[in-house]
Protein backbone atom coordinates (compact mmCIF):
# COMPACT_ATOMS: atom_id res chain seq x y z
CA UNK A 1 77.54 52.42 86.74
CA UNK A 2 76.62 50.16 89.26
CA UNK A 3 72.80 49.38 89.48
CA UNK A 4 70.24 46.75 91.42
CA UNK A 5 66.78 46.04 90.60
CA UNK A 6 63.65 46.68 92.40
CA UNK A 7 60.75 44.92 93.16
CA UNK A 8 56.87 46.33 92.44
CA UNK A 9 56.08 45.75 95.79
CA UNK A 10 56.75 43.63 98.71
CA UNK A 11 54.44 40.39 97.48
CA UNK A 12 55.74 40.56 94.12
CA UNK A 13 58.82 38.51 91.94
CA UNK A 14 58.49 40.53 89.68
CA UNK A 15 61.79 42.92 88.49
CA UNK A 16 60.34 46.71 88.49
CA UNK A 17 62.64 48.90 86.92
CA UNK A 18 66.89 49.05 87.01
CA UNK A 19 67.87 51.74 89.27
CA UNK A 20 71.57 53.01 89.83
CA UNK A 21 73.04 53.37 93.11
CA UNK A 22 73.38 57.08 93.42
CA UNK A 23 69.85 56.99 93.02
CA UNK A 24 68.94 54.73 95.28
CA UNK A 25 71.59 56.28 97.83
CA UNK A 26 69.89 60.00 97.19
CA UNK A 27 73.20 61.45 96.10
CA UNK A 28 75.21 62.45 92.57
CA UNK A 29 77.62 59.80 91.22
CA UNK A 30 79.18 57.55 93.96
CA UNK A 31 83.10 58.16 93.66
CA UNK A 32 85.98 56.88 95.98
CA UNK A 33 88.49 58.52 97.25
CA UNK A 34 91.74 58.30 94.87
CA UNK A 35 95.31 57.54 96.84
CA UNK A 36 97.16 60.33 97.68
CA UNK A 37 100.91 60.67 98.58
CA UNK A 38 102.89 63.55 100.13
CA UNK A 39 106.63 63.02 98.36
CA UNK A 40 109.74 64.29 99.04
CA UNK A 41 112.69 63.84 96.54
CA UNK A 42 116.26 65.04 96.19
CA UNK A 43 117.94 66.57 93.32
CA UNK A 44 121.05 66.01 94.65
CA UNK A 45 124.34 67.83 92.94
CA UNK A 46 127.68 66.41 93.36
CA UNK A 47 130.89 67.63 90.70
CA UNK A 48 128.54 70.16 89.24
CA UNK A 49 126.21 66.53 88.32
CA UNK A 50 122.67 65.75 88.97
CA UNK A 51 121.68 62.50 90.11
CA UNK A 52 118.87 60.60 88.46
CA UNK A 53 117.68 57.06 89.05
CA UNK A 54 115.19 55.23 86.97
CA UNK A 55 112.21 53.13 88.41
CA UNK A 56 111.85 49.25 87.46
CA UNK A 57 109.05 47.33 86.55
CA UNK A 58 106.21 49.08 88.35
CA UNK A 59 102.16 48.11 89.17
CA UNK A 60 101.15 50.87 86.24
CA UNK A 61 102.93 51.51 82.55
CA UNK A 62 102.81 54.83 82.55
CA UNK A 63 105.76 55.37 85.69
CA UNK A 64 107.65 51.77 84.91
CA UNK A 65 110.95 52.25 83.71
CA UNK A 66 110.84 56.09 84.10
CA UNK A 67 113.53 58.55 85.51
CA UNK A 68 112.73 60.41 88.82
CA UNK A 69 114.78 62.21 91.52
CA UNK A 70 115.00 60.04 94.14
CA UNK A 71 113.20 60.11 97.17
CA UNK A 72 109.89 58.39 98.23
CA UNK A 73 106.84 59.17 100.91
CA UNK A 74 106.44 61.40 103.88
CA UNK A 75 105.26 58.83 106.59
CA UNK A 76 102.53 60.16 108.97
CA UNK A 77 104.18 62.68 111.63
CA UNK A 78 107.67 63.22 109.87
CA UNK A 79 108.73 66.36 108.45
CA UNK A 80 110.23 66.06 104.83
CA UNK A 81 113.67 67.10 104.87
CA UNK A 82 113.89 63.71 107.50
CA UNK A 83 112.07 62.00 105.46
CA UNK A 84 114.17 62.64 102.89
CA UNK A 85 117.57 61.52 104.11
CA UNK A 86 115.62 58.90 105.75
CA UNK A 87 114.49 57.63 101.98
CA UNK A 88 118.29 58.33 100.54
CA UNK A 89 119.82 56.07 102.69
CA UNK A 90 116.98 53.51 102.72
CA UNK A 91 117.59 53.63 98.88
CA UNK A 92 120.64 54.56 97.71
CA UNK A 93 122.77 53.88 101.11
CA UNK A 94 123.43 57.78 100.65
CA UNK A 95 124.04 60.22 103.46
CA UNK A 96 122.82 63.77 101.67
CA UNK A 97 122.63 66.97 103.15
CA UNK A 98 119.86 69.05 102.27
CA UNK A 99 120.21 72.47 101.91
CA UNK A 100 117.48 74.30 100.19
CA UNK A 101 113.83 73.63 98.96
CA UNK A 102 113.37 73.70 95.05
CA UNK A 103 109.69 73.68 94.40
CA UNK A 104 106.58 71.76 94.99
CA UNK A 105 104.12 70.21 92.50
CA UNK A 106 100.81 68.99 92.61
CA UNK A 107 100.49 66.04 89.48
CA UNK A 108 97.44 64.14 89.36
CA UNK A 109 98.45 60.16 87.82
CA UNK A 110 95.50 58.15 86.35
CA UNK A 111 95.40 56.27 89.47
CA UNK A 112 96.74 58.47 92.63
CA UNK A 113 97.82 61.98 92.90
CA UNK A 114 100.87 63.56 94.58
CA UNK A 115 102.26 66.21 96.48
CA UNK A 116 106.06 66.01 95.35
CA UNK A 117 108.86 68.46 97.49
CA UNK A 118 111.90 69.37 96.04
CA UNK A 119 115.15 69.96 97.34
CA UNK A 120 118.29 70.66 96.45
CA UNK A 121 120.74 68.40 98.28
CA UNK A 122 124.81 67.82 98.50
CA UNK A 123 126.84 64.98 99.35
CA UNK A 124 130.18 64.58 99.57
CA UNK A 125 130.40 61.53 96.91
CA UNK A 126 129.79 60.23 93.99
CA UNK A 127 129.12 56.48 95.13
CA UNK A 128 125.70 55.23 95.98
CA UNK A 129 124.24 51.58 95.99
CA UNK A 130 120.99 50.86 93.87
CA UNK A 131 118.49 48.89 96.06
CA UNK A 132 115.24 49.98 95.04
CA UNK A 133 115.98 51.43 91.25
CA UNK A 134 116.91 49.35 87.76
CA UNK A 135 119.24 52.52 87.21
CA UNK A 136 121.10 55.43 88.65
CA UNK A 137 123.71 57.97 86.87
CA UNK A 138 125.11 61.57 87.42
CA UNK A 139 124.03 63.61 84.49
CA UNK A 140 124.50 67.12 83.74
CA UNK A 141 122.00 70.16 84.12
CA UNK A 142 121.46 70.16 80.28
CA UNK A 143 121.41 66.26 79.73
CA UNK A 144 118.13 66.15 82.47
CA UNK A 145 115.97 66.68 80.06
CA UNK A 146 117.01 63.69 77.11
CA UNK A 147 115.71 61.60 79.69
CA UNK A 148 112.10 60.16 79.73
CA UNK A 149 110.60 61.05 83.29
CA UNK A 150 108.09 60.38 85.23
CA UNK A 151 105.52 63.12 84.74
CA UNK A 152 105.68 64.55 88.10
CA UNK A 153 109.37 65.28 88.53
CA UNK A 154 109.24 66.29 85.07
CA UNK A 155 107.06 69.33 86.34
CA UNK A 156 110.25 69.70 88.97
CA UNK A 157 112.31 69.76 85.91
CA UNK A 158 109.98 72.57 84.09
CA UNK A 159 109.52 74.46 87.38
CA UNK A 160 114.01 74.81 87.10
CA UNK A 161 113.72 75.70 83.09
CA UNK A 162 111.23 78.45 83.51
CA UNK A 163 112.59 80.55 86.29
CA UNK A 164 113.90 83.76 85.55
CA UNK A 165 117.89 82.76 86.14
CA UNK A 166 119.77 79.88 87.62
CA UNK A 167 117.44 77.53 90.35
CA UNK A 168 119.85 77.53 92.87
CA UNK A 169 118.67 81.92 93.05
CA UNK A 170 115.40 81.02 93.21
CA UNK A 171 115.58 78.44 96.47
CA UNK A 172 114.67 79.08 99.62
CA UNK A 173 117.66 78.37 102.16
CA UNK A 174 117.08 75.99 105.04
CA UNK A 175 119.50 76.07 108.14
């Protein structure tokens, strides 16, 4: 905890006593405010496949080199199905059309929390361009889960597993 010293009084050099900050300030521990995204990402299905991309290096351990649905952030004043698309073709070169939300997670990281929407997309193929990811592949509905994810879109993944029959029943339609 951060702390300063204080004086006896005005006229002398003398060090007093350590006191912390929150102290000083009149208030409980001082905390700053952690980072917070709002995230939109794309389980997109083509062929009866899931796309899944992994990250690259990355500024902390714990997401580098981890699978995700792809997507990214909600920029100030856009709604998230633009966002979205805007993000898919941004990084994947990928025109997607999305057609029903999946779920939404809170997950808090060590260093920044999220907001993460899901939705289920389509797109009519197979071919996209990696410009932001060290990996992409189609994988099926039962081979999601061999891969190591990042813990947020893992809770997407959970969210599919525990619902009462298939995910695509339990979406809510846009359009």
């Amino acid at each position: 905890m951060a702390s300063y010293w204080t004086r006896k009084d005005d006229a002398s050099k003398e060090l007093d006593t350590i006191k912390p900050w929150d102290e000083i300030l009149g208030h409980g521990a001082l905390e700053f405010p952690r980072k917070h995204y709002d995230v939109v990402c794309a389980v997109v299905q083509y062929g009866g496949m899931f796309l899944a991309v992994q990250k690259g290096s990355a500024k902390y351990d714990y997401i580098s080199y981890k699978w995700e649905f792809p997507g990214g952030k909600v920029e100030q004043g856009e709604e998230p199905e633009a966002a979205l698309k805007r993000e898919m073709r941004e990084e994947l070169d990928m025109e997607v059309v999305v057609t029903a939300q999946l779920a939404s997670v809170s997950y808090s990281y060590p260093d920044f929390d999220i907001s993460l929407q899901a939705f289920l997309c389509e797109t009519d193929s197979d071919h996209f361009v990696l410009k932001e990811h060290a990996s992409g592949k189609w994988v099926s509905r039962n081979a999601l889960r061999d891969l190591p994810w990042c813990d947020a879109d893992a809770e997407i993944l959970n969210a599919w597993e525990h619902s009462d029959s298939t995910w695509l029943e339990h979406t809510t339609r846009i359009g």
